[in-house]
C-alpha atoms as a PDB file:
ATOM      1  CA  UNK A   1     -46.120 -67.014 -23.438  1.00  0.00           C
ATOM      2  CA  UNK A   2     -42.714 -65.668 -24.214  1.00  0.00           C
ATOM      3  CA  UNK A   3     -40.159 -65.766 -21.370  1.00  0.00           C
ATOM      4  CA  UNK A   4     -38.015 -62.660 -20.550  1.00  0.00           C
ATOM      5  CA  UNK A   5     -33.956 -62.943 -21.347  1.00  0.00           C
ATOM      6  CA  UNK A   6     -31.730 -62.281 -18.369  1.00  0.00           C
ATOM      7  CA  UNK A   7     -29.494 -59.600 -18.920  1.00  0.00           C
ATOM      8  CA  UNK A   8     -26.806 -62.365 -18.552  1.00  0.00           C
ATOM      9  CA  UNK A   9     -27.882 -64.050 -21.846  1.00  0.00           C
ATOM     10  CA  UNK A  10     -28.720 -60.747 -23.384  1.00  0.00           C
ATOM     11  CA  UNK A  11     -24.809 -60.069 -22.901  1.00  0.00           C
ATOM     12  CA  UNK A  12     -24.081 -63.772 -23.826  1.00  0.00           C
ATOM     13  CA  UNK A  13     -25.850 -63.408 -27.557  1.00  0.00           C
ATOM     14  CA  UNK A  14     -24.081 -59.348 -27.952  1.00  0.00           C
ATOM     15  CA  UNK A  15     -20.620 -61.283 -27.183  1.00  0.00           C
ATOM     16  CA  UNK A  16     -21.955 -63.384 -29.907  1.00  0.00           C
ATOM     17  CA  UNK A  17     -22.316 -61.045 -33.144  1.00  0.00           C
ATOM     18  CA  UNK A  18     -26.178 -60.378 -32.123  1.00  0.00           C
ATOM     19  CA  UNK A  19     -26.520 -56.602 -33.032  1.00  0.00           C
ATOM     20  CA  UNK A  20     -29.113 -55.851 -31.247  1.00  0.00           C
ATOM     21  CA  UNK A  21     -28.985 -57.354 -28.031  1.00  0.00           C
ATOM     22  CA  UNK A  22     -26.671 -54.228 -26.660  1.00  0.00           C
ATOM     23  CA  UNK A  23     -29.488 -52.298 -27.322  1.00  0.00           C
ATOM     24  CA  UNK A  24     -31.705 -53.662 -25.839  1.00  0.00           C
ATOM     25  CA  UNK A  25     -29.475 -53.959 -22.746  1.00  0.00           C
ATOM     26  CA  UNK A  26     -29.714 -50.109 -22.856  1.00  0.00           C
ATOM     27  CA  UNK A  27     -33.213 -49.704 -23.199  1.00  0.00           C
ATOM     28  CA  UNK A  28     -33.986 -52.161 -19.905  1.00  0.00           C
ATOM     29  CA  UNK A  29     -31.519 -49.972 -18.342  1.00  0.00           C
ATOM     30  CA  UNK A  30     -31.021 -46.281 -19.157  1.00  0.00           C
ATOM     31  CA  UNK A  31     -33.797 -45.166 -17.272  1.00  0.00           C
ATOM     32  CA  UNK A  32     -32.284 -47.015 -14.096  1.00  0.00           C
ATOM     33  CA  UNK A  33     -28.907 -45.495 -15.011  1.00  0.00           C
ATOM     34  CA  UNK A  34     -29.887 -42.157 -16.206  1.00  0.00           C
ATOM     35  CA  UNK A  35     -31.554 -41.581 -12.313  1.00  0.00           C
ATOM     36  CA  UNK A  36     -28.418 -42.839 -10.923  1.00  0.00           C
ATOM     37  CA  UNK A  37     -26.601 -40.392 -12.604  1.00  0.00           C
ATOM     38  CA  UNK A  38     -28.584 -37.345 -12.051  1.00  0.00           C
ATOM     39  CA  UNK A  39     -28.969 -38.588  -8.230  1.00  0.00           C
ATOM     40  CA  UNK A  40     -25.185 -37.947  -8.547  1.00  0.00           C
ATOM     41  CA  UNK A  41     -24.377 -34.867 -10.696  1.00  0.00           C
ATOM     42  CA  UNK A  42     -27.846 -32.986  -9.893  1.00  0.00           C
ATOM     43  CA  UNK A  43     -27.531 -31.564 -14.151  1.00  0.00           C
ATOM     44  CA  UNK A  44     -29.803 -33.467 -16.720  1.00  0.00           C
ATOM     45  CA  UNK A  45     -27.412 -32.351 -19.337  1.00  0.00           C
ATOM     46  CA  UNK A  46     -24.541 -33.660 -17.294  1.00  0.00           C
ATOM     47  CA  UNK A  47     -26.575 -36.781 -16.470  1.00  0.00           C
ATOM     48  CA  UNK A  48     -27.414 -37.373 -20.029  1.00  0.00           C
ATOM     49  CA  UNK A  49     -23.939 -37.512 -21.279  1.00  0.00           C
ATOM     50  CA  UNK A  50     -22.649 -39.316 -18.816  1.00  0.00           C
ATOM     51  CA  UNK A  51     -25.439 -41.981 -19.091  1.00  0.00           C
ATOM     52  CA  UNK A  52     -24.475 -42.332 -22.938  1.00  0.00           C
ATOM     53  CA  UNK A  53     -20.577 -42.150 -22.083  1.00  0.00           C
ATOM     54  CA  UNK A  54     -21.633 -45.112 -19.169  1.00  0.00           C
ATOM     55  CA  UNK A  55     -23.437 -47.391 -22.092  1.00  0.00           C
ATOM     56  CA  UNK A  56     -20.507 -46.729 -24.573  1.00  0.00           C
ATOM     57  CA  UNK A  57     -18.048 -47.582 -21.993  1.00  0.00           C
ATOM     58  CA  UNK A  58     -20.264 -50.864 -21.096  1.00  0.00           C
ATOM     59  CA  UNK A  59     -20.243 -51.638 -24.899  1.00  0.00           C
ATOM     60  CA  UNK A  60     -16.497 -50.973 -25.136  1.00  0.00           C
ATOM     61  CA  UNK A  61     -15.280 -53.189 -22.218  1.00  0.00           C
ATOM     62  CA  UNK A  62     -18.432 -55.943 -23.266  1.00  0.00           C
ATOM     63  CA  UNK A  63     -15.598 -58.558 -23.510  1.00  0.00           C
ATOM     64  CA  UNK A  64     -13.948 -58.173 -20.110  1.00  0.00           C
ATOM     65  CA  UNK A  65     -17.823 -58.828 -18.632  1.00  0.00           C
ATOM     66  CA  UNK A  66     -16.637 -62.084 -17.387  1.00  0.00           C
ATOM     67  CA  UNK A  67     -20.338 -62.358 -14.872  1.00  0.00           C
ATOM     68  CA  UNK A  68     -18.663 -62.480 -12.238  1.00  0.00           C
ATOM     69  CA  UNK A  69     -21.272 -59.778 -10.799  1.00  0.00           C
ATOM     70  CA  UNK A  70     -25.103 -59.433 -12.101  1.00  0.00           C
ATOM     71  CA  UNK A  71     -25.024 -57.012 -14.861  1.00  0.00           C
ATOM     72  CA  UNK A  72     -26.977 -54.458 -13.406  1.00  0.00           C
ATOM     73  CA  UNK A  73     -24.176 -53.763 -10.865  1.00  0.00           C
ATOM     74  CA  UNK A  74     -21.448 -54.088 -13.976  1.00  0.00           C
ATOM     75  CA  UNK A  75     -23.954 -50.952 -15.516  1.00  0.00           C
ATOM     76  CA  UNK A  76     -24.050 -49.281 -12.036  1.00  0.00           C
ATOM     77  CA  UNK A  77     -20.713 -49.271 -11.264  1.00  0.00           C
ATOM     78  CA  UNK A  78     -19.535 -48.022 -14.451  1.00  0.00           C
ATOM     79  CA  UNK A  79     -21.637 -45.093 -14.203  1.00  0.00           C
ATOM     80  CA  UNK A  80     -20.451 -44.400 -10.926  1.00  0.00           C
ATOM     81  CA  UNK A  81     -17.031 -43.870 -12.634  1.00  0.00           C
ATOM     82  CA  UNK A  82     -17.977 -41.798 -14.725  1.00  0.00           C
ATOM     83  CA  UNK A  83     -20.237 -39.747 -12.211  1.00  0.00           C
ATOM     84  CA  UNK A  84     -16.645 -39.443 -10.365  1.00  0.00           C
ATOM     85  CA  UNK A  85     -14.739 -38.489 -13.679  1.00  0.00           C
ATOM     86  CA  UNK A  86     -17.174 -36.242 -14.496  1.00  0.00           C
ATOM     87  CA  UNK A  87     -17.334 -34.145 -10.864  1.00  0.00           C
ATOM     88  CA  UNK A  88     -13.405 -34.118 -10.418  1.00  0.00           C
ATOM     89  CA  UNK A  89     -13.118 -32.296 -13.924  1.00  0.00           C
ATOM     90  CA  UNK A  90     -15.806 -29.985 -12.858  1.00  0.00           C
ATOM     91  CA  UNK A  91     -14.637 -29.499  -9.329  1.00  0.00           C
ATOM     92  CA  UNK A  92     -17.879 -30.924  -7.880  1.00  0.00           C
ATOM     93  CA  UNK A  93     -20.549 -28.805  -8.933  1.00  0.00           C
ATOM     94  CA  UNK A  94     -22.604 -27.374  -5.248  1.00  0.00           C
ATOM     95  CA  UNK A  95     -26.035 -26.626  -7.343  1.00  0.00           C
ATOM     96  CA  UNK A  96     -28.095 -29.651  -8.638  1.00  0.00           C
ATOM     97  CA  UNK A  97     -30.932 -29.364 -10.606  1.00  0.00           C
ATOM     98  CA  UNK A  98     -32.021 -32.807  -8.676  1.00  0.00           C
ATOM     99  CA  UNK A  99     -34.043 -29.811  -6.550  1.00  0.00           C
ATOM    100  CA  UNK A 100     -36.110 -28.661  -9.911  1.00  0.00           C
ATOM    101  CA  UNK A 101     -37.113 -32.190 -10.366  1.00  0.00           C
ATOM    102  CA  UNK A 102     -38.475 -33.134  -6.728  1.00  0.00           C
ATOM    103  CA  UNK A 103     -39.805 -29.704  -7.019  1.00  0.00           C
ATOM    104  CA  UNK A 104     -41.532 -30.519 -10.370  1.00  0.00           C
ATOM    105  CA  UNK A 105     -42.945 -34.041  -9.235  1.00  0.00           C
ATOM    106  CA  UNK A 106     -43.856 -32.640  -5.690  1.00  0.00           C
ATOM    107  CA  UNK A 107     -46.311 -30.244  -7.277  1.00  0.00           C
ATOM    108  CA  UNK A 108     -47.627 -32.853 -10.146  1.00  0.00           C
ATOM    109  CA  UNK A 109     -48.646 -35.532  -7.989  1.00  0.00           C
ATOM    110  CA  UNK A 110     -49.761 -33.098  -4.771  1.00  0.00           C
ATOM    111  CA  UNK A 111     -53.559 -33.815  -3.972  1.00  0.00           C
ATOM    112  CA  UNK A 112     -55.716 -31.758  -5.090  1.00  0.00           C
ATOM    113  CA  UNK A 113     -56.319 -30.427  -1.467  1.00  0.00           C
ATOM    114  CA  UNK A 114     -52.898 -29.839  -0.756  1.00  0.00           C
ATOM    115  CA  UNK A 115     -52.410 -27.426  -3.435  1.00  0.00           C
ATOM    116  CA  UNK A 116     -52.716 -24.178  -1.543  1.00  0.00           C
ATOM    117  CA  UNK A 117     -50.234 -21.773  -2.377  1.00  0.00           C
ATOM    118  CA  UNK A 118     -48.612 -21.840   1.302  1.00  0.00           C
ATOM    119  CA  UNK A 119     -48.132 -26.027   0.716  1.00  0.00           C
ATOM    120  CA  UNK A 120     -46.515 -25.042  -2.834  1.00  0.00           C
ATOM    121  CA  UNK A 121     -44.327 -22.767  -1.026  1.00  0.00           C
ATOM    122  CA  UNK A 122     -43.345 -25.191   2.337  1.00  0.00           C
ATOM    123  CA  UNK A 123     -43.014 -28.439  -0.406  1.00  0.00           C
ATOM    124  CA  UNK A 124     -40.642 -26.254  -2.817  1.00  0.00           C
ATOM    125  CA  UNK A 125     -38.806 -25.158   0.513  1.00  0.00           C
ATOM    126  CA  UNK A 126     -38.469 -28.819   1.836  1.00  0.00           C
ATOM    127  CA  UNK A 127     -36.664 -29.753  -1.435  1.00  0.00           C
ATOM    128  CA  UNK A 128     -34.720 -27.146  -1.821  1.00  0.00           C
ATOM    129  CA  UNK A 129     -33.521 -28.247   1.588  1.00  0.00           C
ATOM    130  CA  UNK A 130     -33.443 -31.957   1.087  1.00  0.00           C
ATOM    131  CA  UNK A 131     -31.216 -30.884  -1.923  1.00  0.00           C
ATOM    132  CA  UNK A 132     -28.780 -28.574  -0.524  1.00  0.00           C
ATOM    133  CA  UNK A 133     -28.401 -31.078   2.382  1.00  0.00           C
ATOM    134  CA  UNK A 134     -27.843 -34.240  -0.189  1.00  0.00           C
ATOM    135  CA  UNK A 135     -25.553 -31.668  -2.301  1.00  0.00           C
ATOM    136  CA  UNK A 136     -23.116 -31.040   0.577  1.00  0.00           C
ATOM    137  CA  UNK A 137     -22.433 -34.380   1.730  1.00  0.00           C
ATOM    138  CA  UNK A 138     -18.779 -36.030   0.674  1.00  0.00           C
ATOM    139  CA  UNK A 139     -19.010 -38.106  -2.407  1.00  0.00           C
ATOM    140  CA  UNK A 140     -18.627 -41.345  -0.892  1.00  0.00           C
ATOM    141  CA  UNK A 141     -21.937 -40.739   1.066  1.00  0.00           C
ATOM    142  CA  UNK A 142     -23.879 -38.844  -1.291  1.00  0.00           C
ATOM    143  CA  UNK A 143     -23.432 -42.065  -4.241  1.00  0.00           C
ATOM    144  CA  UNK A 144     -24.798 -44.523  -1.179  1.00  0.00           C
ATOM    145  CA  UNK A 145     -27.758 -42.099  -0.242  1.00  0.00           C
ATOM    146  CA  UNK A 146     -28.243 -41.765  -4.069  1.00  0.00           C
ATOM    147  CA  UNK A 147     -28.480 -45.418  -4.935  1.00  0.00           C
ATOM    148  CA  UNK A 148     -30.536 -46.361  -1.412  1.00  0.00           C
ATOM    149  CA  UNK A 149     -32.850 -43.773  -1.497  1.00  0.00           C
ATOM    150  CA  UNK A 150     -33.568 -42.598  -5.247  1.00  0.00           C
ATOM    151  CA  UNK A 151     -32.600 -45.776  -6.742  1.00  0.00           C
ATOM    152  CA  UNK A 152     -34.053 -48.100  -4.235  1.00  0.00           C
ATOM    153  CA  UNK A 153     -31.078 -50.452  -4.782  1.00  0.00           C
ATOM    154  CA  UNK A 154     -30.391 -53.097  -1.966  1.00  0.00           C
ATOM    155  CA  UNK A 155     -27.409 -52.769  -0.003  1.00  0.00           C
ATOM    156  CA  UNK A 156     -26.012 -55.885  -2.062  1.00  0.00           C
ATOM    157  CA  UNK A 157     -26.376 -54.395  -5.223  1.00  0.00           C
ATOM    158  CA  UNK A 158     -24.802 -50.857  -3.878  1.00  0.00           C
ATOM    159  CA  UNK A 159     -21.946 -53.097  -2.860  1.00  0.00           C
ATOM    160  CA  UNK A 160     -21.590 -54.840  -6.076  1.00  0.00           C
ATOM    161  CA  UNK A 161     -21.683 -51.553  -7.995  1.00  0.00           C
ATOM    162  CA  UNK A 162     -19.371 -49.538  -6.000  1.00  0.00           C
ATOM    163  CA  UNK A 163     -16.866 -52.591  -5.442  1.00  0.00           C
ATOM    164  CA  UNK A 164     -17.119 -52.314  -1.245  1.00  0.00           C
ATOM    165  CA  UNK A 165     -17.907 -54.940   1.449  1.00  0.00           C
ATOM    166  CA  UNK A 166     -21.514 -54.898   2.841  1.00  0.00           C
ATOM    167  CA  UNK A 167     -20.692 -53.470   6.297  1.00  0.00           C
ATOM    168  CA  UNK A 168     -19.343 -50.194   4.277  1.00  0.00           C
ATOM    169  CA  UNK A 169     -22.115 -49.748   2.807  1.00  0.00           C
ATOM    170  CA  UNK A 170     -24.348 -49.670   5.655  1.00  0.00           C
ATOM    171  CA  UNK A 171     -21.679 -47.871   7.817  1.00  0.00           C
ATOM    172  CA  UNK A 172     -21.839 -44.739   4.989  1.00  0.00           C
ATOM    173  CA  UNK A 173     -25.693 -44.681   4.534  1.00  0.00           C
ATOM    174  CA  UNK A 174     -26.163 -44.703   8.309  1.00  0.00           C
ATOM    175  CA  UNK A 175     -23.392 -42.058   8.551  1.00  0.00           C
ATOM    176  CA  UNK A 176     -24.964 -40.127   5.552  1.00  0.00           C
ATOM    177  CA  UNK A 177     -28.218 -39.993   7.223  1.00  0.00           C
ATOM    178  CA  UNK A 178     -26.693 -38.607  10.543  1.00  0.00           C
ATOM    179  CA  UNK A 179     -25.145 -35.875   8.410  1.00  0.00           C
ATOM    180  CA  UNK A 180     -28.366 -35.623   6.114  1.00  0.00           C
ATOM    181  CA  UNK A 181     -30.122 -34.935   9.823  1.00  0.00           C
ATOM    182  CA  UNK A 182     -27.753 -32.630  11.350  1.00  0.00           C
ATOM    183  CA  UNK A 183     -27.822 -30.578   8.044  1.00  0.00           C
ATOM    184  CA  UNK A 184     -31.753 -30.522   7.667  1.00  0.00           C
ATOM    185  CA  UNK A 185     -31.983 -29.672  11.389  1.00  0.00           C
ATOM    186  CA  UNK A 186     -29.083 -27.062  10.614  1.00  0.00           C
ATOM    187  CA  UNK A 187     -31.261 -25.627   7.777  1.00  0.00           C
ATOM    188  CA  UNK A 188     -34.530 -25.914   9.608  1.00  0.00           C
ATOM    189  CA  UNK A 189     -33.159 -23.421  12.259  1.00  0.00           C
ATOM    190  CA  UNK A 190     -31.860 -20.872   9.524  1.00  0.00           C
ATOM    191  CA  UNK A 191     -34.789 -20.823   7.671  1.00  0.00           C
ATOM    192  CA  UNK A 192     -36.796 -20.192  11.397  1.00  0.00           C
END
């Protein structure tokens, strides 16, 4: 039975000389930090790059890992900075293509039954909602609702990532998910 390496000692033997213990800190994780980074910048182009320019960064800066925080919220965090980087030389982009996706996976994995061309129609017009309501939110609370809701991280490891006491955390999602309401119930009356 072989036992799984922790990410810690995965970093331990790259620090090391070990070649290819980097990469296979990227392969546990790109996945992980490739949604975190579309969550954010709503472009899988944008996402892409910025997931490679997260791990080279992460590779880069490998000696300054001093553990101090789990290495999952080292990877997290650096690809929030880069998610930041990245939207203050674009001027924030407003359109996300986060709403093709949910669209996309809302349809695949639909029952059967539920297929009717009306549900197609209200499912692709709750996303598009959901999206332009996640999409106008401030930074600060779109990267919390990002990492709670799409990444499923806990409110430690949010913390850890983004470098902010617990209680901020909290205080922002529950704050995001006023604003995610009001704008929902906003778009809910347009659309009516």
């Amino acid at each position: 039975m072989e036992t799984v390496a922790s990410d810690e000692t995965i970093v331990e033997r790259a620090l090391t000389g070990d070649a290819d213990a980097f990469g296979e800190i990227v392969r546990r994780w790109e996945r992980r930090i490739f949604a975190l980074t579309y969550g954010m910048l709503g472009r899988e182009e944008d996402a892409r790059d910025a997931t490679q320019e997260t791990f080279l960064a992460a590779f880069r800066s490998l000696r300054g890992f001093r553990g101090e925080a789990k290495v999952s919220s080292w990877l997290h965090r650096i690809a929030v900075n880069q998610c930041i980087t990245r939207q203050r030389r674009a001027k924030v982009r407003n359109e996300s293509a986060l709403e093709d996706e949910q669209e996309k996976n809302a349809q695949r994995f639909a029952s059967p039954h539920s297929r009717s061309p009306l549900r197609l129609v209200e499912v692709s017009q709750e996303t598009q909602a959901v999206r332009r309501a996640v999409n106008s939110l401030p930074l600060d609370l779109r990267q919390v609702i990002v990492m709670k809701e799409f990444e499923e991280l806990t409110f430690r490891e949010i913390a850890d990532a983004l470098e902010l006491p617990l209680s901020t955390v909290k205080s922002r999602l529950y704050t995001a998910m006023k604003q995610l309401q009001m704008r929902l119930h906003k778009f809910d009356n347009q659309a009516a």
